[in-house]
PDB file of N, CA and C in Angstrom:
ATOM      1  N   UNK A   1       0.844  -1.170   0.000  1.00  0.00           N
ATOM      2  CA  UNK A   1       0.000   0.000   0.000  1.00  0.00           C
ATOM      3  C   UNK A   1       0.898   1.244   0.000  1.00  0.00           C
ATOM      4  N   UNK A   2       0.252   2.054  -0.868  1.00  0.00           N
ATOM      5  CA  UNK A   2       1.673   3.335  -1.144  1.00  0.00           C
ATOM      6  C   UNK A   2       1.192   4.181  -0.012  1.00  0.00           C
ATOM      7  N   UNK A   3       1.832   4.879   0.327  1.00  0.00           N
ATOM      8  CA  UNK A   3       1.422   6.130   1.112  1.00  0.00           C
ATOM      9  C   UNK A   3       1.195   7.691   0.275  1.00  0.00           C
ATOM     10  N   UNK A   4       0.881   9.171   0.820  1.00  0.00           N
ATOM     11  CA  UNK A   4       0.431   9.951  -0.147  1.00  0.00           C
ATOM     12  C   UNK A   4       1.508   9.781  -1.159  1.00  0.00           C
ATOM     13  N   UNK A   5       2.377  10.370  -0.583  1.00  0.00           N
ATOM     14  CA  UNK A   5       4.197  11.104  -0.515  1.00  0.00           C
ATOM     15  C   UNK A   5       4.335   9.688  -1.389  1.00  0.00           C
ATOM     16  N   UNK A   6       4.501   8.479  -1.799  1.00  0.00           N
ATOM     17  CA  UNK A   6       4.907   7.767  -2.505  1.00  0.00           C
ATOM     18  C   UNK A   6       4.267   7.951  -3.810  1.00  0.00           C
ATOM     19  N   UNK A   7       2.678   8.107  -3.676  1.00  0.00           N
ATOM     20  CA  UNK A   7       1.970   8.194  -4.812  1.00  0.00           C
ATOM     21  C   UNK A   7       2.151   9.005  -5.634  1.00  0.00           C
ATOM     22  N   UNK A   8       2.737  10.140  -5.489  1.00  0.00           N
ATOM     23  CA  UNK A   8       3.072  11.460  -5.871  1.00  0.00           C
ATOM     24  C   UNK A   8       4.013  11.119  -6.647  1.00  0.00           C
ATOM     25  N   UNK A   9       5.089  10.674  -5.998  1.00  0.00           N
ATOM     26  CA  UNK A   9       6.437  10.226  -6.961  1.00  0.00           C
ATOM     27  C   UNK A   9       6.325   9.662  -7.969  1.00  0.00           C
ATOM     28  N   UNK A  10       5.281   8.219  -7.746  1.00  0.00           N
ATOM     29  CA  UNK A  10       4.802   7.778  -8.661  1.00  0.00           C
ATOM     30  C   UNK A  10       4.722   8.583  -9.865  1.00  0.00           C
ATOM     31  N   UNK A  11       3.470   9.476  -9.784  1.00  0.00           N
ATOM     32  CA  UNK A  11       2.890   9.556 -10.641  1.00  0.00           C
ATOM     33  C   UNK A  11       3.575  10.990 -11.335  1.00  0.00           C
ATOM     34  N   UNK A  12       4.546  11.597 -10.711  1.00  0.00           N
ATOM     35  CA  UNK A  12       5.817  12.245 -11.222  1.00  0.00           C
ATOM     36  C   UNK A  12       6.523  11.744 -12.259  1.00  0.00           C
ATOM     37  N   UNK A  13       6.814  10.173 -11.646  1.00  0.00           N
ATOM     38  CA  UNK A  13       7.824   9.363 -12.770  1.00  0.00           C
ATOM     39  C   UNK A  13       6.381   9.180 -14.472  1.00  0.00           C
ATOM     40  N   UNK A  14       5.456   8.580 -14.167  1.00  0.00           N
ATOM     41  CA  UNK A  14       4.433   8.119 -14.637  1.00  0.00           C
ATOM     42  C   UNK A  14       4.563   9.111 -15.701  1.00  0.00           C
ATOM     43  N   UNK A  15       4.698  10.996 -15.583  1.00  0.00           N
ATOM     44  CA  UNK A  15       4.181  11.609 -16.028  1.00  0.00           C
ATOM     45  C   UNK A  15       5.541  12.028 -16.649  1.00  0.00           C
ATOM     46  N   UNK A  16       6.772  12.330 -16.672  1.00  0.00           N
ATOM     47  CA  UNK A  16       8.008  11.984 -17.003  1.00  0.00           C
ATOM     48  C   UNK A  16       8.161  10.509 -18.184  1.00  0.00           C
ATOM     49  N   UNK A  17       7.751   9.939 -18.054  1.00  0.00           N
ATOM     50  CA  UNK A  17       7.665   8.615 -18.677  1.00  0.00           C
ATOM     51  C   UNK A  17       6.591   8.913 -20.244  1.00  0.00           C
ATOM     52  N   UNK A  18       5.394   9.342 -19.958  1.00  0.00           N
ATOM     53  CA  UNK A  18       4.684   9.914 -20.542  1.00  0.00           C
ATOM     54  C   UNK A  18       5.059  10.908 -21.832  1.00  0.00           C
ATOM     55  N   UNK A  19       5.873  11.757 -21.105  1.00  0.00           N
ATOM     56  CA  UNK A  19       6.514  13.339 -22.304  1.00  0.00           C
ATOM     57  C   UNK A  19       7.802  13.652 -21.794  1.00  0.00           C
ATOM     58  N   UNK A  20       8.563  12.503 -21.978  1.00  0.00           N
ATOM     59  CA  UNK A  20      10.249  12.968 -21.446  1.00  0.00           C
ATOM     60  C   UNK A  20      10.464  14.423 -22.102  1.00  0.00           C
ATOM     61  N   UNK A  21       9.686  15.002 -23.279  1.00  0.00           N
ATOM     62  CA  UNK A  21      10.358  16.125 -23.659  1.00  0.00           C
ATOM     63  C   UNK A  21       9.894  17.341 -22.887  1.00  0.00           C
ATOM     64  N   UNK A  22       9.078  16.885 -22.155  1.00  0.00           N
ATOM     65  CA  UNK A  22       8.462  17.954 -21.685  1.00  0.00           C
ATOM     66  C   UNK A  22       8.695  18.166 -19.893  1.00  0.00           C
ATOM     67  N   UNK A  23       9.923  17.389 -19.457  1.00  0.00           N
ATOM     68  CA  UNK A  23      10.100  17.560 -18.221  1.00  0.00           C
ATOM     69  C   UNK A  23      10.984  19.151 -17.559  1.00  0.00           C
ATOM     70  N   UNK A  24      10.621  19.833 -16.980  1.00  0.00           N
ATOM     71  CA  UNK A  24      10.948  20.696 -16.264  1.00  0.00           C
ATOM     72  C   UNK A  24       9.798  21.796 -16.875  1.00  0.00           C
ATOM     73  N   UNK A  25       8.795  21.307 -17.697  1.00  0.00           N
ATOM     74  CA  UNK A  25       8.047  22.151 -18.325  1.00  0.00           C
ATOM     75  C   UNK A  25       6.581  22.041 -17.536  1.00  0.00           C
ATOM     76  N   UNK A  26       5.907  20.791 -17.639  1.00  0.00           N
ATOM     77  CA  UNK A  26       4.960  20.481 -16.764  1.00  0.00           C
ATOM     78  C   UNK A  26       5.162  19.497 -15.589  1.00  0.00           C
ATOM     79  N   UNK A  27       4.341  19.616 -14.635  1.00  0.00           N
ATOM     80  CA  UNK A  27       4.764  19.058 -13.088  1.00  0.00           C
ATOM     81  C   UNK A  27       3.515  18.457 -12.832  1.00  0.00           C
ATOM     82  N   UNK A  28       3.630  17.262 -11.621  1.00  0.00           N
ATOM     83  CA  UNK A  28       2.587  17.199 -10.749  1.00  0.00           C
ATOM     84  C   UNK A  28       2.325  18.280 -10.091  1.00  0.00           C
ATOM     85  N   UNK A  29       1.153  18.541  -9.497  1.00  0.00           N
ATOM     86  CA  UNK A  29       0.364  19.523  -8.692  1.00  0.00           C
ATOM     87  C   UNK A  29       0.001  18.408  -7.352  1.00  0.00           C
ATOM     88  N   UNK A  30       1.169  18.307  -6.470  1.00  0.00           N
ATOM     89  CA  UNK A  30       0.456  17.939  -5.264  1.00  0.00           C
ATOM     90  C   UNK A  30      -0.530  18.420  -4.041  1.00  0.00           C
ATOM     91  N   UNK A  31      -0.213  19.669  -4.448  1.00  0.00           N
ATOM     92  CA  UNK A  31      -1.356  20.467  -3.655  1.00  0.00           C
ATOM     93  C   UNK A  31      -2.626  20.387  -4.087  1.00  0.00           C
ATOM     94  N   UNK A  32      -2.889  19.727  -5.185  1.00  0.00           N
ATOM     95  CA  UNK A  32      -4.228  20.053  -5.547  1.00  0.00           C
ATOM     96  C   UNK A  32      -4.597  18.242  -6.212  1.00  0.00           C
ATOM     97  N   UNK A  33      -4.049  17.096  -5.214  1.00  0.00           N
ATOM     98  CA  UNK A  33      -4.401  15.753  -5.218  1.00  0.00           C
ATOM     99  C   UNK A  33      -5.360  15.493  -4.546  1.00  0.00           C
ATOM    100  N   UNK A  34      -6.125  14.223  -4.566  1.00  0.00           N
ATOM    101  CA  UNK A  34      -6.857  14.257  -3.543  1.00  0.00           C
ATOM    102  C   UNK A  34      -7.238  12.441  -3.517  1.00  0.00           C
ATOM    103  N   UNK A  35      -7.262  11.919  -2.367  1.00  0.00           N
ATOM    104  CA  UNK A  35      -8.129  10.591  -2.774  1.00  0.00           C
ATOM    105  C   UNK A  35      -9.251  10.113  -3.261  1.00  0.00           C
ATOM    106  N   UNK A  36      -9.606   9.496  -4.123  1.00  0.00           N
ATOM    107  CA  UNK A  36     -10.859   8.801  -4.230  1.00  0.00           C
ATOM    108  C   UNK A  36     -11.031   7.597  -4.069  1.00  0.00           C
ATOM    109  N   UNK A  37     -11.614   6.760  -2.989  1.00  0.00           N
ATOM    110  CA  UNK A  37     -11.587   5.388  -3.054  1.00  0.00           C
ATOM    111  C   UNK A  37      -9.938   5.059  -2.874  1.00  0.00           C
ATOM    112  N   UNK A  38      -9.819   3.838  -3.554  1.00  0.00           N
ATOM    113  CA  UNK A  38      -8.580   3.706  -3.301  1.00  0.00           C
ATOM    114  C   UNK A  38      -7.220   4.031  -4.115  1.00  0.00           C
ATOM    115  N   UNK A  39      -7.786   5.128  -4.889  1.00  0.00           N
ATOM    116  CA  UNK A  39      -6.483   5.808  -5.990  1.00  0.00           C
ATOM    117  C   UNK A  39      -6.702   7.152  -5.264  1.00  0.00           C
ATOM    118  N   UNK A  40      -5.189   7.656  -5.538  1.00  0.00           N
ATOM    119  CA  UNK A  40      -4.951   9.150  -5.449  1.00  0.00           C
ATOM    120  C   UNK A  40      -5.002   9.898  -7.125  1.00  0.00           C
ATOM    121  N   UNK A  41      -5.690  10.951  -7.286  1.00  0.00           N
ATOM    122  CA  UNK A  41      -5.889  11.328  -8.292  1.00  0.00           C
ATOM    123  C   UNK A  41      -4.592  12.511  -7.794  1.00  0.00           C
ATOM    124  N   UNK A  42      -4.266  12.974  -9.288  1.00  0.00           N
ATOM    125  CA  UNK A  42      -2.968  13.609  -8.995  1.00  0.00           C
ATOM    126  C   UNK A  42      -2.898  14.678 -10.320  1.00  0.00           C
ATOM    127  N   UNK A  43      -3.549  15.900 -10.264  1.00  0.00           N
ATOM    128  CA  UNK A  43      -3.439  17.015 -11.363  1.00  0.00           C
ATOM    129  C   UNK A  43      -1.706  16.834 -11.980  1.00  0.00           C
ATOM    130  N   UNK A  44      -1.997  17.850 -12.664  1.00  0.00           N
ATOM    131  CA  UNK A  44      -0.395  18.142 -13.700  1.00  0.00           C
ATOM    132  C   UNK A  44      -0.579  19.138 -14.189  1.00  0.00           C
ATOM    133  N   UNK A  45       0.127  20.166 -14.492  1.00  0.00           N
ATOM    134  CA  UNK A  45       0.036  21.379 -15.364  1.00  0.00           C
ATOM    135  C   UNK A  45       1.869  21.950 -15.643  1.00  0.00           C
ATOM    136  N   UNK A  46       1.414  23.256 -16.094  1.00  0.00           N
ATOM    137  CA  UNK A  46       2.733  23.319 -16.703  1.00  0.00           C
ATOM    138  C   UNK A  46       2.741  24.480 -15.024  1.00  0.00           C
ATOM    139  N   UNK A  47       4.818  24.049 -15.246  1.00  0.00           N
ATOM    140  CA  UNK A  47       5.732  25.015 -14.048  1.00  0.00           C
ATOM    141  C   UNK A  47       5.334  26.358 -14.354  1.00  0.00           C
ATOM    142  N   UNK A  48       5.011  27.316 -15.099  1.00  0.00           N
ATOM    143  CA  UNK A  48       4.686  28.676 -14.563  1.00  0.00           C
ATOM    144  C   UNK A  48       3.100  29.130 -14.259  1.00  0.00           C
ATOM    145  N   UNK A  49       2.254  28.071 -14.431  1.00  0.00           N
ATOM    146  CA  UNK A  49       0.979  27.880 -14.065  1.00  0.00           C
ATOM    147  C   UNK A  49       0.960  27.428 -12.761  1.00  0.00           C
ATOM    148  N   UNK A  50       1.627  26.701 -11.970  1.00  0.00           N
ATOM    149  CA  UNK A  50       1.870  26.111 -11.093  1.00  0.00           C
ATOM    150  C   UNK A  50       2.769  27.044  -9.847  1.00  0.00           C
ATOM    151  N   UNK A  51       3.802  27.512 -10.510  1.00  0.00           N
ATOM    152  CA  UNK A  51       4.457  28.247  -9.695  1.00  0.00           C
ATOM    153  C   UNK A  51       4.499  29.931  -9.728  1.00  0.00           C
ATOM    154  N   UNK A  52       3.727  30.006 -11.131  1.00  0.00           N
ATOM    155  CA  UNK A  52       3.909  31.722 -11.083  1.00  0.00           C
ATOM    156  C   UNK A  52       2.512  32.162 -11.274  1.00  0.00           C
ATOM    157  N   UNK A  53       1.596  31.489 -11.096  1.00  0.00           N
ATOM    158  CA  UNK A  53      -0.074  31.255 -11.446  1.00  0.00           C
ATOM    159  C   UNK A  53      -0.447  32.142 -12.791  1.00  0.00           C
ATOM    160  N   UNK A  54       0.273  31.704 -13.794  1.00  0.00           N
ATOM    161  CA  UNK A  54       0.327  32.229 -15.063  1.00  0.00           C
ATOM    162  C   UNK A  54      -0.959  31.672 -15.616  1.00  0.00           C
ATOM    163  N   UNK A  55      -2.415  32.197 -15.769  1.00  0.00           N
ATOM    164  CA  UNK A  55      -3.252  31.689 -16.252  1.00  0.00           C
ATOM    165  C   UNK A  55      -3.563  30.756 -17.284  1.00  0.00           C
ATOM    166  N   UNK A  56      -2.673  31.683 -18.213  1.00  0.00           N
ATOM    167  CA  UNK A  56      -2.625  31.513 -20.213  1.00  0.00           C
ATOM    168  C   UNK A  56      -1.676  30.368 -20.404  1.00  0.00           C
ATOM    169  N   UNK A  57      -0.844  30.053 -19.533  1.00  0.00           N
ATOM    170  CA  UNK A  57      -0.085  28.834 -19.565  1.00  0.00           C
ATOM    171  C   UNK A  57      -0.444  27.421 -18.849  1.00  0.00           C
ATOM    172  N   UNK A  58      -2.276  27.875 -18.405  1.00  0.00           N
ATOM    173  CA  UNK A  58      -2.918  26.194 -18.104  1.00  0.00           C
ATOM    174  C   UNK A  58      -3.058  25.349 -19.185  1.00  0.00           C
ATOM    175  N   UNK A  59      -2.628  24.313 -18.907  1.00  0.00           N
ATOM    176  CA  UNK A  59      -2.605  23.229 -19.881  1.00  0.00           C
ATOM    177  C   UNK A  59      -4.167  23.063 -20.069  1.00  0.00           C
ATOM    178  N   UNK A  60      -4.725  22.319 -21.410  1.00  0.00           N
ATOM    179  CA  UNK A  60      -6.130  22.618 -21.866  1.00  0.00           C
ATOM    180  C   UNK A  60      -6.303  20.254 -21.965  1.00  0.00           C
ATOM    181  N   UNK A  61      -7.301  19.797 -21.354  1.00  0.00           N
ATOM    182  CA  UNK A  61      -7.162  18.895 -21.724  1.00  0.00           C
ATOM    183  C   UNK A  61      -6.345  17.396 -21.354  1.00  0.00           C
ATOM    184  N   UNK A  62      -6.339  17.567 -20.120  1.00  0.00           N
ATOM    185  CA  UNK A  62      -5.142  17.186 -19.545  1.00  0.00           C
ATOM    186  C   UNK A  62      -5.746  16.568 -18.425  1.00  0.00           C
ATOM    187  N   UNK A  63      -6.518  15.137 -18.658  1.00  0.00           N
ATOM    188  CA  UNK A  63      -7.014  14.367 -17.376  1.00  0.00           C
ATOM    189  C   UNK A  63      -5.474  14.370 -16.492  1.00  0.00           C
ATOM    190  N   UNK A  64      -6.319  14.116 -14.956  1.00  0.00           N
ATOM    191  CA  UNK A  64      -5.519  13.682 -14.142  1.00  0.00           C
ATOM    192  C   UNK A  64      -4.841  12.598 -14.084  1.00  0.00           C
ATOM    193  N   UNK A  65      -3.336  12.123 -13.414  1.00  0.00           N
ATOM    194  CA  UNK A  65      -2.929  10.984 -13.156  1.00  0.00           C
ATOM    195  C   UNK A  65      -3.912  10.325 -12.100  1.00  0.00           C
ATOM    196  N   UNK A  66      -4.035   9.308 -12.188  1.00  0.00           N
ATOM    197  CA  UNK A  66      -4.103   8.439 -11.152  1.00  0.00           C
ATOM    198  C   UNK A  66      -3.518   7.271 -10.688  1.00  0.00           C
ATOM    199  N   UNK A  67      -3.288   7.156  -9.513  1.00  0.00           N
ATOM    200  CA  UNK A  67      -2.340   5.965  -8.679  1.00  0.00           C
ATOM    201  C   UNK A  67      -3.032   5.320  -7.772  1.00  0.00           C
ATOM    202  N   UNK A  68      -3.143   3.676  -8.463  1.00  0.00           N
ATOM    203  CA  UNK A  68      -3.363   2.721  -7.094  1.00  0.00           C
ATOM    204  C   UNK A  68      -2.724   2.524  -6.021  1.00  0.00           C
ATOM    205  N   UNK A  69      -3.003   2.913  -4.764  1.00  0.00           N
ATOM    206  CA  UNK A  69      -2.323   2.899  -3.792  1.00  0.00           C
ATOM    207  C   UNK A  69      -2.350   1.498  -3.005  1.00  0.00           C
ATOM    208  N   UNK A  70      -3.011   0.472  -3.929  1.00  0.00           N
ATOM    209  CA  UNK A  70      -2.813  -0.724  -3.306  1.00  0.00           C
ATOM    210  C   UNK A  70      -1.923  -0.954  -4.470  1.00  0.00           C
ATOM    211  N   UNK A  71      -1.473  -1.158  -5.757  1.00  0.00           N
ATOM    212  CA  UNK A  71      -0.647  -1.255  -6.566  1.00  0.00           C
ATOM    213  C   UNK A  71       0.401  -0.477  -7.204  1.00  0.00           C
ATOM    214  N   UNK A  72      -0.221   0.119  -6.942  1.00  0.00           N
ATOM    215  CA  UNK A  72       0.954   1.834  -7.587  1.00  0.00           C
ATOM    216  C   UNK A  72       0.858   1.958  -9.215  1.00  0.00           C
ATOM    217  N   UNK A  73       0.450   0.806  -9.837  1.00  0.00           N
ATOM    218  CA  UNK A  73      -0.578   1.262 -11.101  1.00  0.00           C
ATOM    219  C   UNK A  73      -0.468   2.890 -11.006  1.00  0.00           C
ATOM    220  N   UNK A  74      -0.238   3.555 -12.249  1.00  0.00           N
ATOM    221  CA  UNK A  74      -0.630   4.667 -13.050  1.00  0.00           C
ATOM    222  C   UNK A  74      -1.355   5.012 -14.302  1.00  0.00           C
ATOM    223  N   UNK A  75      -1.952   5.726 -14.055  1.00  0.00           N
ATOM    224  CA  UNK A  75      -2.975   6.025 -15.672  1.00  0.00           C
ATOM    225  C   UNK A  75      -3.503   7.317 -15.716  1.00  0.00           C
ATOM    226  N   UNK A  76      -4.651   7.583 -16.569  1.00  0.00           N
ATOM    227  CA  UNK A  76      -4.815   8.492 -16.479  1.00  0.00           C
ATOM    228  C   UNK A  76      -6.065   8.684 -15.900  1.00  0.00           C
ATOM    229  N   UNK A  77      -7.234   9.554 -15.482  1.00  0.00           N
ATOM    230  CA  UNK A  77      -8.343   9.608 -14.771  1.00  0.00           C
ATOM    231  C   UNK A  77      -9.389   9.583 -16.341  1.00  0.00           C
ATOM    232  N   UNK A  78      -9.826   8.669 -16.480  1.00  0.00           N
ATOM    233  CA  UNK A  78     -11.179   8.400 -17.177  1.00  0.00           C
ATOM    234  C   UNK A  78     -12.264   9.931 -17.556  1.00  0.00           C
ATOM    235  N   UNK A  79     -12.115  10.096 -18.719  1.00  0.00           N
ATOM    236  CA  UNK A  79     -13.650  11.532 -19.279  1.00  0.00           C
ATOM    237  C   UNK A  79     -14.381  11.406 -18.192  1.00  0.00           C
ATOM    238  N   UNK A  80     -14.991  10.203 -17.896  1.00  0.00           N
ATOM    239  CA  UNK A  80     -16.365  10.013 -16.978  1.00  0.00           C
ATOM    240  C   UNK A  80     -16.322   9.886 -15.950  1.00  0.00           C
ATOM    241  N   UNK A  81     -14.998   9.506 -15.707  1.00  0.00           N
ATOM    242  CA  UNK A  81     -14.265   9.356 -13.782  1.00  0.00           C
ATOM    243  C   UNK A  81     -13.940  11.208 -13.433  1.00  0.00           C
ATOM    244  N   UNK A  82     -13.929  11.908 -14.649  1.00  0.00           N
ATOM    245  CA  UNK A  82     -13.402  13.207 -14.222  1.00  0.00           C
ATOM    246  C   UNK A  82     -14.518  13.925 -13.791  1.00  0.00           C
ATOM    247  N   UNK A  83     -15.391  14.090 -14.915  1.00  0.00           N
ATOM    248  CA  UNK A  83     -16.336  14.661 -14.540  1.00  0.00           C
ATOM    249  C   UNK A  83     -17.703  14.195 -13.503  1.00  0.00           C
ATOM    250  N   UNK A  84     -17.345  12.667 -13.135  1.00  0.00           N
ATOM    251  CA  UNK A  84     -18.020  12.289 -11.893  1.00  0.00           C
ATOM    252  C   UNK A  84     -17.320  13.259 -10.509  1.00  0.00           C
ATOM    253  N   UNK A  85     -16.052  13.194 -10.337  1.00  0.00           N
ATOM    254  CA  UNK A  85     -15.331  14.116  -9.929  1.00  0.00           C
ATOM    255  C   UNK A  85     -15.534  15.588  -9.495  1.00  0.00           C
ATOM    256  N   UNK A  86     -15.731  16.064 -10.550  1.00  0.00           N
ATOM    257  CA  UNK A  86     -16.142  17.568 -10.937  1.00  0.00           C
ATOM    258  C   UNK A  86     -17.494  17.576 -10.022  1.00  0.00           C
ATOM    259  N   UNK A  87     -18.610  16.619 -10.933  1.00  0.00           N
ATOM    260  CA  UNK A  87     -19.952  16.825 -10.221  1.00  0.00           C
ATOM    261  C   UNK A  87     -20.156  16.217  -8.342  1.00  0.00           C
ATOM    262  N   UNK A  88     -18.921  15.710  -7.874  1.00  0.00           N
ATOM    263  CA  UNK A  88     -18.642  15.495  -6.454  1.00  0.00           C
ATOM    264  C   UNK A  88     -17.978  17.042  -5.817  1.00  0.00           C
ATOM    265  N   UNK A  89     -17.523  17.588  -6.641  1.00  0.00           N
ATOM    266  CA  UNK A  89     -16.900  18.632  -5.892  1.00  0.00           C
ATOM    267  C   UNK A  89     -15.515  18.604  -5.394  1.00  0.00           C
ATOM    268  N   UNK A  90     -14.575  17.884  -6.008  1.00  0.00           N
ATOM    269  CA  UNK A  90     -13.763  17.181  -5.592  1.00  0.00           C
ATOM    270  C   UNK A  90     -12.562  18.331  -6.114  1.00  0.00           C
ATOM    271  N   UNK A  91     -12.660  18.523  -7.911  1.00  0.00           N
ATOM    272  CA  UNK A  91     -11.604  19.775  -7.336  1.00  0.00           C
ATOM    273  C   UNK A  91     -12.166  21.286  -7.298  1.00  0.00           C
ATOM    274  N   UNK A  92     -10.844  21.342  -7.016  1.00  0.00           N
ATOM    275  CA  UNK A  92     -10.697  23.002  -6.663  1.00  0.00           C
ATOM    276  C   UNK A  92     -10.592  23.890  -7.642  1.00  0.00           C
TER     277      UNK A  92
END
């Protein structure tokens, strides 16, 4: 069973793995993870959206990671898993 702080990494590498060209460009957003059940859902956007809250530089389209925290499995969060999500209130 992963813990938060593991899942994160995870899904750091996951997302690195994903767009090697695009590393130091977009990041996980751990501040803005959250559990559902037994995956941690885990945003991503790009570093000056993230760190300089540059609006125009939010990524458009861009389900969440998600990590089994009984497996550590990575993927991405499902159209219909997102917006079940959304209509829970889940993000921010």
């Amino acid at each position: 069973m992963l813990d938060r702080q593991s899942a994160i990494e995870a899904a750091a590498r996951y997302l690195a793995e994903q767009d090697p060209d695009s590393v130091g460009e977009i990041r996980v957003w751990p501040e803005h993870a959250f559990l559902d059940g037994h995956q941690l859902v885990v945003p991503y956007d790009t570093v000056d959206r993230i760190d300089h809250g540059i609006k125009d530089a939010e990524l458009g389209g861009n389900p969440p990671i998600t990590v089994d925290l009984r497996t550590g499995e990575c993927g991405h969060l499902s159209w219909e898993a997102l917006w079940d999500c959304v209509d829970r209130g889940l993000f921010s």
